[in-house]
PDB file of N, CA and C in Angstrom:
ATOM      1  N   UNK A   1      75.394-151.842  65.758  1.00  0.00           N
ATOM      2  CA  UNK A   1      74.225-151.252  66.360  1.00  0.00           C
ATOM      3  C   UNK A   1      72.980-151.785  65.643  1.00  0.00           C
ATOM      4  N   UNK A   2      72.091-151.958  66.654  1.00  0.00           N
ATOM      5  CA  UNK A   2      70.375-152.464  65.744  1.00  0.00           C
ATOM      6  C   UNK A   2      69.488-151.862  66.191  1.00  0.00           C
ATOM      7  N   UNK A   3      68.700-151.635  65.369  1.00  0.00           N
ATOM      8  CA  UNK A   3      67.546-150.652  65.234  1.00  0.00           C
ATOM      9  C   UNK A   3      65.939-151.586  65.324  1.00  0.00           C
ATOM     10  N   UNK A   4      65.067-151.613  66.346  1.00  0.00           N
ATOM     11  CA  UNK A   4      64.189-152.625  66.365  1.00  0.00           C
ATOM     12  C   UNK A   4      62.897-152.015  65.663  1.00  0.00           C
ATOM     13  N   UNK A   5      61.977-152.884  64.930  1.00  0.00           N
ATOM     14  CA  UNK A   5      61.020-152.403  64.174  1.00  0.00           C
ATOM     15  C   UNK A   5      60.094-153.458  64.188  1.00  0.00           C
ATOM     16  N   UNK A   6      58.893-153.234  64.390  1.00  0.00           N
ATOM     17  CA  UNK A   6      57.827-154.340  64.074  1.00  0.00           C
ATOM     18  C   UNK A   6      56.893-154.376  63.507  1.00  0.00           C
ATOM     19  N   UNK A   7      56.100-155.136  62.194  1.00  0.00           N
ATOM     20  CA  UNK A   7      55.265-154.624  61.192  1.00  0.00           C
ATOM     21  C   UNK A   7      53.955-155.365  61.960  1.00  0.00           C
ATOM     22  N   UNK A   8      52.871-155.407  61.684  1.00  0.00           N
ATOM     23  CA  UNK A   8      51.590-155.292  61.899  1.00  0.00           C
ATOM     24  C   UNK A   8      50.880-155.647  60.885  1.00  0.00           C
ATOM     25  N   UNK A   9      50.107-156.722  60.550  1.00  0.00           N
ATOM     26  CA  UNK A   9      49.179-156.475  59.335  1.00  0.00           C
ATOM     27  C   UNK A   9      47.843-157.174  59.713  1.00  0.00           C
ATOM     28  N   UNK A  10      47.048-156.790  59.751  1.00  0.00           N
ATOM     29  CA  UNK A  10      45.633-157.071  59.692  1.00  0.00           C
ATOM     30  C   UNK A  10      44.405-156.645  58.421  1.00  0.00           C
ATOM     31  N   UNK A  11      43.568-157.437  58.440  1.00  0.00           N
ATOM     32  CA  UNK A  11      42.693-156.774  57.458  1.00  0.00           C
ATOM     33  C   UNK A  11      41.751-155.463  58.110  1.00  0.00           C
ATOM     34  N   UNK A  12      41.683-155.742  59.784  1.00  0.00           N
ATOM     35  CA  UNK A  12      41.657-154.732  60.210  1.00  0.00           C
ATOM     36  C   UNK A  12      42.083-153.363  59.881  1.00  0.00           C
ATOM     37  N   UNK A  13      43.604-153.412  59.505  1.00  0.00           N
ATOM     38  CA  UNK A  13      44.074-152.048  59.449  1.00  0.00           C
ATOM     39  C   UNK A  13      43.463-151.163  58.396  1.00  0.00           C
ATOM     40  N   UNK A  14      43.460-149.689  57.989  1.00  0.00           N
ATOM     41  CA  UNK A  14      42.879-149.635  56.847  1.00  0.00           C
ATOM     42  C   UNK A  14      43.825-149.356  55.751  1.00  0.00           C
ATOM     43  N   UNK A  15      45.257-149.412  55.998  1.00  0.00           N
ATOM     44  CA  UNK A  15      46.377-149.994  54.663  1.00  0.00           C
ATOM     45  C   UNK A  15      46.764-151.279  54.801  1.00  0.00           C
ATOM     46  N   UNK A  16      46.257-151.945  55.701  1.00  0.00           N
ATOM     47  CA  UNK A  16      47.080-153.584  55.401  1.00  0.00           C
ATOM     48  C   UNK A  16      47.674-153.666  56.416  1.00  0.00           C
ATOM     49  N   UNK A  17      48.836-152.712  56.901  1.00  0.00           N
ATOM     50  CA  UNK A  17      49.829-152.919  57.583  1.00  0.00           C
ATOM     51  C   UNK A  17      50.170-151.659  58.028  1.00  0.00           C
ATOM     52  N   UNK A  18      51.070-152.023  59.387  1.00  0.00           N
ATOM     53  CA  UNK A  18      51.507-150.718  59.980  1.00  0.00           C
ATOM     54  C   UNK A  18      52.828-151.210  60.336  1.00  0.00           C
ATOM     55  N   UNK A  19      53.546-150.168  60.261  1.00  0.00           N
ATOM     56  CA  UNK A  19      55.085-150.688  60.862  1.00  0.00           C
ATOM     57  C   UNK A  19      55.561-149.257  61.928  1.00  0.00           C
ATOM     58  N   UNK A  20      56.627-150.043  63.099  1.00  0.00           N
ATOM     59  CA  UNK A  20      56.904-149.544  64.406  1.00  0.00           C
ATOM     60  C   UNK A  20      58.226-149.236  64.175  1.00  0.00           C
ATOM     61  N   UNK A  21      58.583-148.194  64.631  1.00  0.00           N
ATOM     62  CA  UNK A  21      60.494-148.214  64.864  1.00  0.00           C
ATOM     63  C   UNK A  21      60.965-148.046  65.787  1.00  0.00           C
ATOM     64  N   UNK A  22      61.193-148.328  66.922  1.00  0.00           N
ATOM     65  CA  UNK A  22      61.405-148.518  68.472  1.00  0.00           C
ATOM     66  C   UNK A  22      62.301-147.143  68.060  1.00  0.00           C
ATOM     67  N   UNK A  23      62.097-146.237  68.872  1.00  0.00           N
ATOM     68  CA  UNK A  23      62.523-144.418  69.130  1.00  0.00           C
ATOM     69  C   UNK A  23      63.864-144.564  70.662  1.00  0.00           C
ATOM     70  N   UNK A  24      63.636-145.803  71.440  1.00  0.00           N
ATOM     71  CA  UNK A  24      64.989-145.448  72.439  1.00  0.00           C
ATOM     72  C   UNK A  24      66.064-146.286  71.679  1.00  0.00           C
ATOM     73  N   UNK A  25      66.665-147.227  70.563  1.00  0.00           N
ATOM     74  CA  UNK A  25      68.098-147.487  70.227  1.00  0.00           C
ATOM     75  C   UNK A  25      68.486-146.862  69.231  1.00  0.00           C
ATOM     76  N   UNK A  26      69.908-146.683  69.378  1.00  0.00           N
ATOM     77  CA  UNK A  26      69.738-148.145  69.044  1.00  0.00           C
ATOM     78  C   UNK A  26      70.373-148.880  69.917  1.00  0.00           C
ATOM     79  N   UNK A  27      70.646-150.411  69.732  1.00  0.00           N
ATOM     80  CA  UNK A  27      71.195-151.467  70.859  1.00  0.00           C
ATOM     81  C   UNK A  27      72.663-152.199  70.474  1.00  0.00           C
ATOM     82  N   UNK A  28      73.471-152.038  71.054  1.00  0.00           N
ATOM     83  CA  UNK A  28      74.826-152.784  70.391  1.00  0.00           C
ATOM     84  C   UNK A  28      74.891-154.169  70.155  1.00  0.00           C
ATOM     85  N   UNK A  29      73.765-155.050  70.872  1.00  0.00           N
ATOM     86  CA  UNK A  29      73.695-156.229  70.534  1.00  0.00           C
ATOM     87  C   UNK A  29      72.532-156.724  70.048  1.00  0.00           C
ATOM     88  N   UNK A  30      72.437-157.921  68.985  1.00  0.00           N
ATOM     89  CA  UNK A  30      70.940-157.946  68.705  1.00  0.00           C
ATOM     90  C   UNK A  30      70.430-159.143  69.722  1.00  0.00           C
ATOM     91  N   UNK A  31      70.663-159.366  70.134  1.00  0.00           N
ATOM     92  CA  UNK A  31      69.929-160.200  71.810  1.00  0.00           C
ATOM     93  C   UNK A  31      69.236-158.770  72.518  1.00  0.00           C
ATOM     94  N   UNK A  32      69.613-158.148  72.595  1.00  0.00           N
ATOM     95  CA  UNK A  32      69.074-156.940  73.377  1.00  0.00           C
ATOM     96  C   UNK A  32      67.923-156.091  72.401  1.00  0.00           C
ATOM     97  N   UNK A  33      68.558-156.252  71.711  1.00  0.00           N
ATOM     98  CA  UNK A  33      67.278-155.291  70.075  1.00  0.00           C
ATOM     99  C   UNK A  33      66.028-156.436  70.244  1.00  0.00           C
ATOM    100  N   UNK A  34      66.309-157.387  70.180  1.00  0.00           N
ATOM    101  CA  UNK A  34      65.515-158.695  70.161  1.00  0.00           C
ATOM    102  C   UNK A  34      64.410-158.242  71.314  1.00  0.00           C
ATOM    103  N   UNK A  35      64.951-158.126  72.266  1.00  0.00           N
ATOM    104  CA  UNK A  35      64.205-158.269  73.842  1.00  0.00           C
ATOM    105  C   UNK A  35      63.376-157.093  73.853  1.00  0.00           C
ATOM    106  N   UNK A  36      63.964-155.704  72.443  1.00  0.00           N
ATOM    107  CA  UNK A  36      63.088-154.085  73.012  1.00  0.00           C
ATOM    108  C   UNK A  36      62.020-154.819  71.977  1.00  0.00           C
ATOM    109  N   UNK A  37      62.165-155.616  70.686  1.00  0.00           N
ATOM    110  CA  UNK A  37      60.887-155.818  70.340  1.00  0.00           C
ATOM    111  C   UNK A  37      59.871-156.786  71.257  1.00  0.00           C
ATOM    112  N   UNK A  38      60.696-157.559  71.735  1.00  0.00           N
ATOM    113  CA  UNK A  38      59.243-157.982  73.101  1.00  0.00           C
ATOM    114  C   UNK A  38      58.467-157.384  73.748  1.00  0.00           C
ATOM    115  N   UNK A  39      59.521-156.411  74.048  1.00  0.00           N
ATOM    116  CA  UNK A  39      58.583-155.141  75.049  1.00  0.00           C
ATOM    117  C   UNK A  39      57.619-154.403  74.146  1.00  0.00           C
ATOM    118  N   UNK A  40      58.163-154.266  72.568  1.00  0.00           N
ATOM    119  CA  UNK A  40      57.046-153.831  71.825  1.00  0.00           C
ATOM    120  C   UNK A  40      55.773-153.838  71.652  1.00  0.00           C
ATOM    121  N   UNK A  41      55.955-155.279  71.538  1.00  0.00           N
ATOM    122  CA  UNK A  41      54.945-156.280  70.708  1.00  0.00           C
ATOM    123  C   UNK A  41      53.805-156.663  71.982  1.00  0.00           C
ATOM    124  N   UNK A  42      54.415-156.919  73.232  1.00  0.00           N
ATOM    125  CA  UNK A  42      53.635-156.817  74.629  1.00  0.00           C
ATOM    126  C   UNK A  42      52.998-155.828  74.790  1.00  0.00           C
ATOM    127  N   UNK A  43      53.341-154.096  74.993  1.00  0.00           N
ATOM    128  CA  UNK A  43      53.027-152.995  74.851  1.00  0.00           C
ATOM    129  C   UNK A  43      51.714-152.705  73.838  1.00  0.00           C
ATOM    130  N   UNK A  44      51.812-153.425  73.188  1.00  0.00           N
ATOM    131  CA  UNK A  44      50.644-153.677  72.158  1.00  0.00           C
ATOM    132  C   UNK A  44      49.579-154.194  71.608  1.00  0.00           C
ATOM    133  N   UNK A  45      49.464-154.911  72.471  1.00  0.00           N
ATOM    134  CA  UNK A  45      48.501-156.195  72.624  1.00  0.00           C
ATOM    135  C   UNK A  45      47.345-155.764  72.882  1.00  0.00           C
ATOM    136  N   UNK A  46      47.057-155.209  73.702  1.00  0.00           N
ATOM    137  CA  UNK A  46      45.512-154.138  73.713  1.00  0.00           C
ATOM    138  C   UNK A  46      45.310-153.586  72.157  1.00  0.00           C
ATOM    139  N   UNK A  47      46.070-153.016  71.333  1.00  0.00           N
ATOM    140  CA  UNK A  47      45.170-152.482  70.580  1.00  0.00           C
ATOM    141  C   UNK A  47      45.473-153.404  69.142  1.00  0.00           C
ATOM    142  N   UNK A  48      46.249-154.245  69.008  1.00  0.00           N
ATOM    143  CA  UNK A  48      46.589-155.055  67.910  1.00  0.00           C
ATOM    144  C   UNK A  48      45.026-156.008  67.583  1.00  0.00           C
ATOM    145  N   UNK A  49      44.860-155.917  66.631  1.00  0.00           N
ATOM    146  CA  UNK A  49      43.157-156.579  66.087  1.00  0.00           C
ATOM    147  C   UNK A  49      43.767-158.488  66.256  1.00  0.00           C
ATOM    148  N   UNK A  50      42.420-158.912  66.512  1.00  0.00           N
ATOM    149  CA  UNK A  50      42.751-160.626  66.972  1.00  0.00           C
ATOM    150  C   UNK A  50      43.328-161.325  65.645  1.00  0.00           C
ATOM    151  N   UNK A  51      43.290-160.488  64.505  1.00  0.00           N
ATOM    152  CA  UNK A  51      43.587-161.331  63.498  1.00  0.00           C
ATOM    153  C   UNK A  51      45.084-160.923  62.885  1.00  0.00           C
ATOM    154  N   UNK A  52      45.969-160.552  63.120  1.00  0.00           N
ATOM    155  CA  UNK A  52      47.055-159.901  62.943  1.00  0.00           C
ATOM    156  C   UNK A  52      48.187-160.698  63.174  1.00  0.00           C
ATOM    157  N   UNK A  53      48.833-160.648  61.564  1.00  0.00           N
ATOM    158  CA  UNK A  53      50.010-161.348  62.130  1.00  0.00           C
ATOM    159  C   UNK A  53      51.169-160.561  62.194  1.00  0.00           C
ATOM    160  N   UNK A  54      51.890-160.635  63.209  1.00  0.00           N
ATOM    161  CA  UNK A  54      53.574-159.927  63.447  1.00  0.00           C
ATOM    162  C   UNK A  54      54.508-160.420  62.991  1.00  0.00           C
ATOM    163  N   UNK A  55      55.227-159.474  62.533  1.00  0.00           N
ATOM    164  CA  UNK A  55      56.476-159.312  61.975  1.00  0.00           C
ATOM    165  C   UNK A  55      57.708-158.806  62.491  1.00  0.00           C
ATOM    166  N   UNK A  56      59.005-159.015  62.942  1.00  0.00           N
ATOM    167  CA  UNK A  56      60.036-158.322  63.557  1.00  0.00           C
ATOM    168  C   UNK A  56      61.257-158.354  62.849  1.00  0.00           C
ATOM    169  N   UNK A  57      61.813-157.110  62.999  1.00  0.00           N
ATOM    170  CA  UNK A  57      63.358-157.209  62.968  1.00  0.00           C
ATOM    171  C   UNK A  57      64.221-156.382  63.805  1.00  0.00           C
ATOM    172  N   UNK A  58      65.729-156.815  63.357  1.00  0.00           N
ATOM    173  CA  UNK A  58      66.367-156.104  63.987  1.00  0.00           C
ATOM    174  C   UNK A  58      67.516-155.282  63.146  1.00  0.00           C
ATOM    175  N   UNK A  59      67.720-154.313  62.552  1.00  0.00           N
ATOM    176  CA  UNK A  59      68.580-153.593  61.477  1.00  0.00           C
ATOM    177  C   UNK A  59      69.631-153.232  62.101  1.00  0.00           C
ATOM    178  N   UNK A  60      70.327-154.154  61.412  1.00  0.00           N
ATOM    179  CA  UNK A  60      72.232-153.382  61.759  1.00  0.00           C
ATOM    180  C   UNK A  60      72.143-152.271  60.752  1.00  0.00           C
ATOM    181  N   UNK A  61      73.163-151.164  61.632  1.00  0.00           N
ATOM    182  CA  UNK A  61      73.223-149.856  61.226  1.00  0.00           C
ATOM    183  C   UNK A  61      74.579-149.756  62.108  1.00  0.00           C
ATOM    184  N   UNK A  62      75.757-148.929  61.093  1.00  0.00           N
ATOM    185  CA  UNK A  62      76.750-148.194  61.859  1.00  0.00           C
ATOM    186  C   UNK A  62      76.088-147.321  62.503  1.00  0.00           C
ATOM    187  N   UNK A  63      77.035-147.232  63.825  1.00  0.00           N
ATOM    188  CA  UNK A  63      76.613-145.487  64.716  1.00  0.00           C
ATOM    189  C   UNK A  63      77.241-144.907  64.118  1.00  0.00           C
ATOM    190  N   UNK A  64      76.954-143.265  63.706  1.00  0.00           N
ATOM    191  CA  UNK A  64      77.809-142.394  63.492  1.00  0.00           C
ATOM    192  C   UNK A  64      77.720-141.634  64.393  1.00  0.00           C
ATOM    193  N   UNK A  65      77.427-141.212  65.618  1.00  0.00           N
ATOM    194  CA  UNK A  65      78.103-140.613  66.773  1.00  0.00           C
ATOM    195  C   UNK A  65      78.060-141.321  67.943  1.00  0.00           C
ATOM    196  N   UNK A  66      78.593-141.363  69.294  1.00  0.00           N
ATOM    197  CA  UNK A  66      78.560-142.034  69.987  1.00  0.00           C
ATOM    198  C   UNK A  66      77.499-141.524  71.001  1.00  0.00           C
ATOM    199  N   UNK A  67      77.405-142.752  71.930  1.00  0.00           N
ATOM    200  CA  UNK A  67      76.389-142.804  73.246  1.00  0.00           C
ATOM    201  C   UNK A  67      75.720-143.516  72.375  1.00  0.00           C
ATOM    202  N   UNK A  68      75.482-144.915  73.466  1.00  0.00           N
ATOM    203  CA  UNK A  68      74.657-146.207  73.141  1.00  0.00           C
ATOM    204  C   UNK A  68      73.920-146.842  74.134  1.00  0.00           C
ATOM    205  N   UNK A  69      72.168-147.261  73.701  1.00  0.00           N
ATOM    206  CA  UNK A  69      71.297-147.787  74.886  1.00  0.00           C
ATOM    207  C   UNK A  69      72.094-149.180  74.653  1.00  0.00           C
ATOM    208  N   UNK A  70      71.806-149.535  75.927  1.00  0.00           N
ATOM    209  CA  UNK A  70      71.735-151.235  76.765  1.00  0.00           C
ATOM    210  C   UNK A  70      71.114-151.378  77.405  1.00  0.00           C
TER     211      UNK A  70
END
């Protein structure tokens, strides 16, 4: 299972950086974790400052109970 997250840093921000933890997976494959941070990082583009560079991942994590997004 992967858990998608995306950091943010601008001098804009007023700590440096901000980081995201995508709230609908997790995803059983990371091709698919991959694709919810696209939708992230798109989703975001309005308020992300012009000078900002992105950061992504994707965190393997056992499930410990079942029911899984795809």
């Amino acid at each position: 299972m992967f858990t998608a997250f995306i950091m943010i840093c601008s001098m804009s921000i007023a700590d440096g950086c901000m980081e995201l933890r995508d709230v609908r997976g997790p995803y059983e494959a990371r091709s698919v974790c991959k694709e919810r941070v696209d939708e992230m990082v798109h989703s975001m583009i309005p308020v992300i400052p012009p000078d900002s560079d992105i950061k992504w991942k994707c965190v393997h994590n056992p499930i410990q109970n079942p029911g899984v997004n795809t």
